[in-house]
Protein backbone atom coordinates (compact mmCIF):
# COMPACT_ATOMS: atom_id res chain seq x y z
CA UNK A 1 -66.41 4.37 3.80
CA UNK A 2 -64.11 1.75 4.45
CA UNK A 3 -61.77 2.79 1.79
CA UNK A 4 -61.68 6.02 4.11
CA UNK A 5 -60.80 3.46 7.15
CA UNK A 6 -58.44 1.90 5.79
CA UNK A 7 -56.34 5.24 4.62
CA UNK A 8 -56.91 6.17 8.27
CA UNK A 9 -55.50 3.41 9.58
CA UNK A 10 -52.63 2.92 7.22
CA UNK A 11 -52.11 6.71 8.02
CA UNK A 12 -52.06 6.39 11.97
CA UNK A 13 -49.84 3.07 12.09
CA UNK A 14 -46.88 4.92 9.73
CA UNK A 15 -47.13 7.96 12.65
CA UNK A 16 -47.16 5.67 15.10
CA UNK A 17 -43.92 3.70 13.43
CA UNK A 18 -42.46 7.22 12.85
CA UNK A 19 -42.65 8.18 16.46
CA UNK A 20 -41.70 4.94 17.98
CA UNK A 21 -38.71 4.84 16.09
CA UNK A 22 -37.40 8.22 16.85
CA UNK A 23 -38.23 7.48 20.70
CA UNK A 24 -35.88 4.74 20.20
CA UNK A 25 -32.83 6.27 18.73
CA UNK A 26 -32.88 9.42 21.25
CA UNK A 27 -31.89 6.68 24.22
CA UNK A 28 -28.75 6.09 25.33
CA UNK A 29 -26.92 2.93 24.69
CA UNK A 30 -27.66 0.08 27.86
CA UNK A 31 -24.27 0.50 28.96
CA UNK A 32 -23.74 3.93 28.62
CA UNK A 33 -21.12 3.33 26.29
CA UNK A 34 -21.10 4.67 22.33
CA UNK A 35 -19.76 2.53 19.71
CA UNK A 36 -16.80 4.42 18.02
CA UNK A 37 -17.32 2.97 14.46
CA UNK A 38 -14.87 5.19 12.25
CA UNK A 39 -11.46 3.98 11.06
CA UNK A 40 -8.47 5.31 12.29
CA UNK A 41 -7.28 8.02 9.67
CA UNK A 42 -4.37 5.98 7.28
CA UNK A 43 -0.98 6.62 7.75
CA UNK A 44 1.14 8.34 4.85
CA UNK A 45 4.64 8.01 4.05
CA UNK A 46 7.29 5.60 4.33
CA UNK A 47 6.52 2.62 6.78
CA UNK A 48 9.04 2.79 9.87
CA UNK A 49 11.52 -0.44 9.29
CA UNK A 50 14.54 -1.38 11.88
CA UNK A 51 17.63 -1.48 9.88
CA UNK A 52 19.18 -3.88 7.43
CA UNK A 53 22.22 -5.21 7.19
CA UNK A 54 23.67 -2.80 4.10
CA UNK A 55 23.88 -4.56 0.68
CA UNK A 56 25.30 -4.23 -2.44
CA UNK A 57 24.66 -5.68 -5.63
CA UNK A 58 25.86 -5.40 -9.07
CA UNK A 59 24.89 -7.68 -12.24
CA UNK A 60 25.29 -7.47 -15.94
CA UNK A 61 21.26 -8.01 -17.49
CA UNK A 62 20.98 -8.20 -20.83
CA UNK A 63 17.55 -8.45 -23.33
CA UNK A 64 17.17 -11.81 -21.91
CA UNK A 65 16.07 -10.08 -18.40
CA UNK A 66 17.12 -11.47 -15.24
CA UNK A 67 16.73 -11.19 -12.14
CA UNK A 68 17.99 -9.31 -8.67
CA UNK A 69 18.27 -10.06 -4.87
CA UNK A 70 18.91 -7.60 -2.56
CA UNK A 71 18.67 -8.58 0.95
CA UNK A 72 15.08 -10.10 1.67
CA UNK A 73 14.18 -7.40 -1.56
CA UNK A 74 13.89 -8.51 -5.44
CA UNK A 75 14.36 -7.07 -8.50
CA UNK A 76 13.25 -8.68 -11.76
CA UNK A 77 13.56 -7.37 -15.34
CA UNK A 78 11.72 -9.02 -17.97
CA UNK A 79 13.10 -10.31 -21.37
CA UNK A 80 13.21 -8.00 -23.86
CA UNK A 81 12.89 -4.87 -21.16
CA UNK A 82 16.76 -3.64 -22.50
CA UNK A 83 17.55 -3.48 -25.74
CA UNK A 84 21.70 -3.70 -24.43
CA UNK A 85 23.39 -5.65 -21.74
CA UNK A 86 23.74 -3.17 -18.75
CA UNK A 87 25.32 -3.39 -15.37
CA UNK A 88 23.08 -2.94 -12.61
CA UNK A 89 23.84 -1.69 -8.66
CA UNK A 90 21.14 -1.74 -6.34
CA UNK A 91 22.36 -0.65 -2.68
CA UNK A 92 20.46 -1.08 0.44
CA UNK A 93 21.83 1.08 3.01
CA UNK A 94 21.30 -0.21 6.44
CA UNK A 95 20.03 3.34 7.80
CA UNK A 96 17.48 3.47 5.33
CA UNK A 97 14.90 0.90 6.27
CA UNK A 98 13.62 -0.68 3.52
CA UNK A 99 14.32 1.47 0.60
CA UNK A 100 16.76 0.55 -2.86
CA UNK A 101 18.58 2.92 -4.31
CA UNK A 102 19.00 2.00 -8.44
CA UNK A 103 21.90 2.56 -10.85
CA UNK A 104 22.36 4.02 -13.45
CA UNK A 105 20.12 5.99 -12.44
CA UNK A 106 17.51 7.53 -14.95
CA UNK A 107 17.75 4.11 -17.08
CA UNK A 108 14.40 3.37 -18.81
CA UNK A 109 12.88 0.05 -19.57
CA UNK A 110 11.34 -0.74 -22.50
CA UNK A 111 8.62 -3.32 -20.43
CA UNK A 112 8.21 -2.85 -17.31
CA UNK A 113 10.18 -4.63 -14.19
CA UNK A 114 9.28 -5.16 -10.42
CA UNK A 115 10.25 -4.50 -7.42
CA UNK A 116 9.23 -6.88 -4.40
CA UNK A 117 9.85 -4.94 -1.21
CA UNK A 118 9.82 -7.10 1.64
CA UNK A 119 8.33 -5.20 4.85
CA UNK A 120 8.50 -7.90 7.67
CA UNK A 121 11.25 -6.12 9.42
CA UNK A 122 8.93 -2.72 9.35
CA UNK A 123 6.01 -1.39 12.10
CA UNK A 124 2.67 -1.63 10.23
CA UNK A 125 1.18 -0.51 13.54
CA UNK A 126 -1.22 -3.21 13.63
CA UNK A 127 -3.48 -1.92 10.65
CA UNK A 128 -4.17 -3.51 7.55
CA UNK A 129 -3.83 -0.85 5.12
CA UNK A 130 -2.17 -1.74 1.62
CA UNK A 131 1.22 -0.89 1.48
CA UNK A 132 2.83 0.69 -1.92
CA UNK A 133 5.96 0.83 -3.29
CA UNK A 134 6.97 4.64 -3.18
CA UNK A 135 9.46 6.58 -5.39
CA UNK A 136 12.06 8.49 -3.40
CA UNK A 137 14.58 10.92 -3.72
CA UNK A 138 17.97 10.24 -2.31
CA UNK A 139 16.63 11.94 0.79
CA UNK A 140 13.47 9.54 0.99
CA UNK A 141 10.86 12.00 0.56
CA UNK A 142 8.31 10.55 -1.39
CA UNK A 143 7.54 11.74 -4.89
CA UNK A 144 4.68 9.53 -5.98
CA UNK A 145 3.34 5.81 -5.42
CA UNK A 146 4.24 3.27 -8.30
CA UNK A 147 1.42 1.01 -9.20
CA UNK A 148 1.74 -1.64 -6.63
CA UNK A 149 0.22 -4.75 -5.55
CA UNK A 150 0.37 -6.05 -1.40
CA UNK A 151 0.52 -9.17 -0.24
CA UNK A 152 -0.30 -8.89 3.77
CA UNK A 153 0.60 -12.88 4.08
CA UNK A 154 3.62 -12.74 2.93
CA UNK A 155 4.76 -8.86 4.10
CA UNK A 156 5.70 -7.49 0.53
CA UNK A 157 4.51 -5.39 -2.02
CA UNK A 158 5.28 -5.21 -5.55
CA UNK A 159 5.48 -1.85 -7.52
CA UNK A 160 5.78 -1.44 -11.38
CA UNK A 161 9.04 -0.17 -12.74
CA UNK A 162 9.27 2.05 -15.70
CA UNK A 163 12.73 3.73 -15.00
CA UNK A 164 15.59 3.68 -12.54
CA UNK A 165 15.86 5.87 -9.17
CA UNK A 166 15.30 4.92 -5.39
CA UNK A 167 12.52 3.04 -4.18
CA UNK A 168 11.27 2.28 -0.57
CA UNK A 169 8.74 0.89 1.07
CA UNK A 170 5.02 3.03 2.19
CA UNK A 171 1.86 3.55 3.33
C-alpha cells in the first residue's frame, strides 16, 4: 500500500510540474517585449573598402623566397616555393578596394605562400564574422575562398596561395 502511495504521488507532482510549466511559457514577456535571439544572416562577397592609393610592385624572388609589400597588403613566398628566380608584379588598383591582382599570372608554387590582406580601410558593418581571402577574376567576382585565417585585432586575414591570379578581400 504505500508503494501504491508513493507511485501516486510521484505520479501527481510530475503532472503538476508538467502543467505549471506550460502555464508559464504561454505568458507574455513582463514588458511586452520578445527577445529577438537569431543572428543576423552573414554577409557574402567581397567586403566594401574605400579606395587605395594604386600600387605597383615588381621584384625578382628566387628559391630563397622573399617577401612582398603592397600598400598596407603582404605577400610572402617561402624558400624553396620556386624552383627559378621569377619577377613578380602585384598591382593594387585604387578602384578596387582591397583586392591584388598577381603576375604572371597562372604561376604555381611548389609550397605554398600567403597573402595578408589588410581590411582596416573596409566596412565590416559592425559584425564579427571571419573574413577570407577570396579568389577573383579580373572582374572581382568571386570564384572560391582560399583557406584563410582572420585576425579581428589586427584587421587582416591571411589566405593560402597555391598559384597566381587576383585576390581580394571577403566575407
Amino acid at each position: 500500500m504505500a508503494r501504491r502511495t508513493r507511485v501516486a504521488c510521484v505520479v501527481a507532482l510530475l503532472v503538476v510540474g508538467l502543467l505549471s510549466g506550460r502555464c508559464a511559457s504561454d505568458r507574455p514577456s513582463p514588458t511586452g517585449i520578445t527577445a529577438n535571439l537569431t543572428k543576423p544572416p552573414k554577409p557574402s562577397g567581397l567586403l566594401q573598402c574605400s579606395p587605395l592609393p594604386s600600387t605597383t610592385v615588381k621584384q625578382k624572388i628566387g628559391p630563397a623566397g622573399g617577401t612582398l609589400l603592397i600598400g598596407p597588403h603582404v605577400f610572402v613566398i617561402p624558400p624553396g616555393a620556386l624552383a627559378v628566380p621569377v619577377t613578380i608584379q602585384a598591382k593594387l588598383a585604387s578602384s578596387s578596394g582591397n583586392a591584388i591582382e598577381f603576375k604572371p599570372a597562372g604561376l604555381v608554387f611548389l609550397t605554398p605562400a600567403s597573402v595578408t590582406l589588410s581590411y582596416a580601410n573596409c566596412n565590416t558593418l559592425g559584425l564579427t564574422y571571419s573574413k577570407q581571402v577570396a579568389y577573383t577574376t579580373d572582374s572581382l567576382t568571386v570564384v572560391y575562398y582560399v583557406s584563410s585565417q582572420d585576425d579581428p585585432s589586427a584587421q587582416r586575414v591571411t589566405g593560402r596561395v597555391d598559384h597566381f591570379s587576383d585576390f581580394a578581400v571577403a566575407w
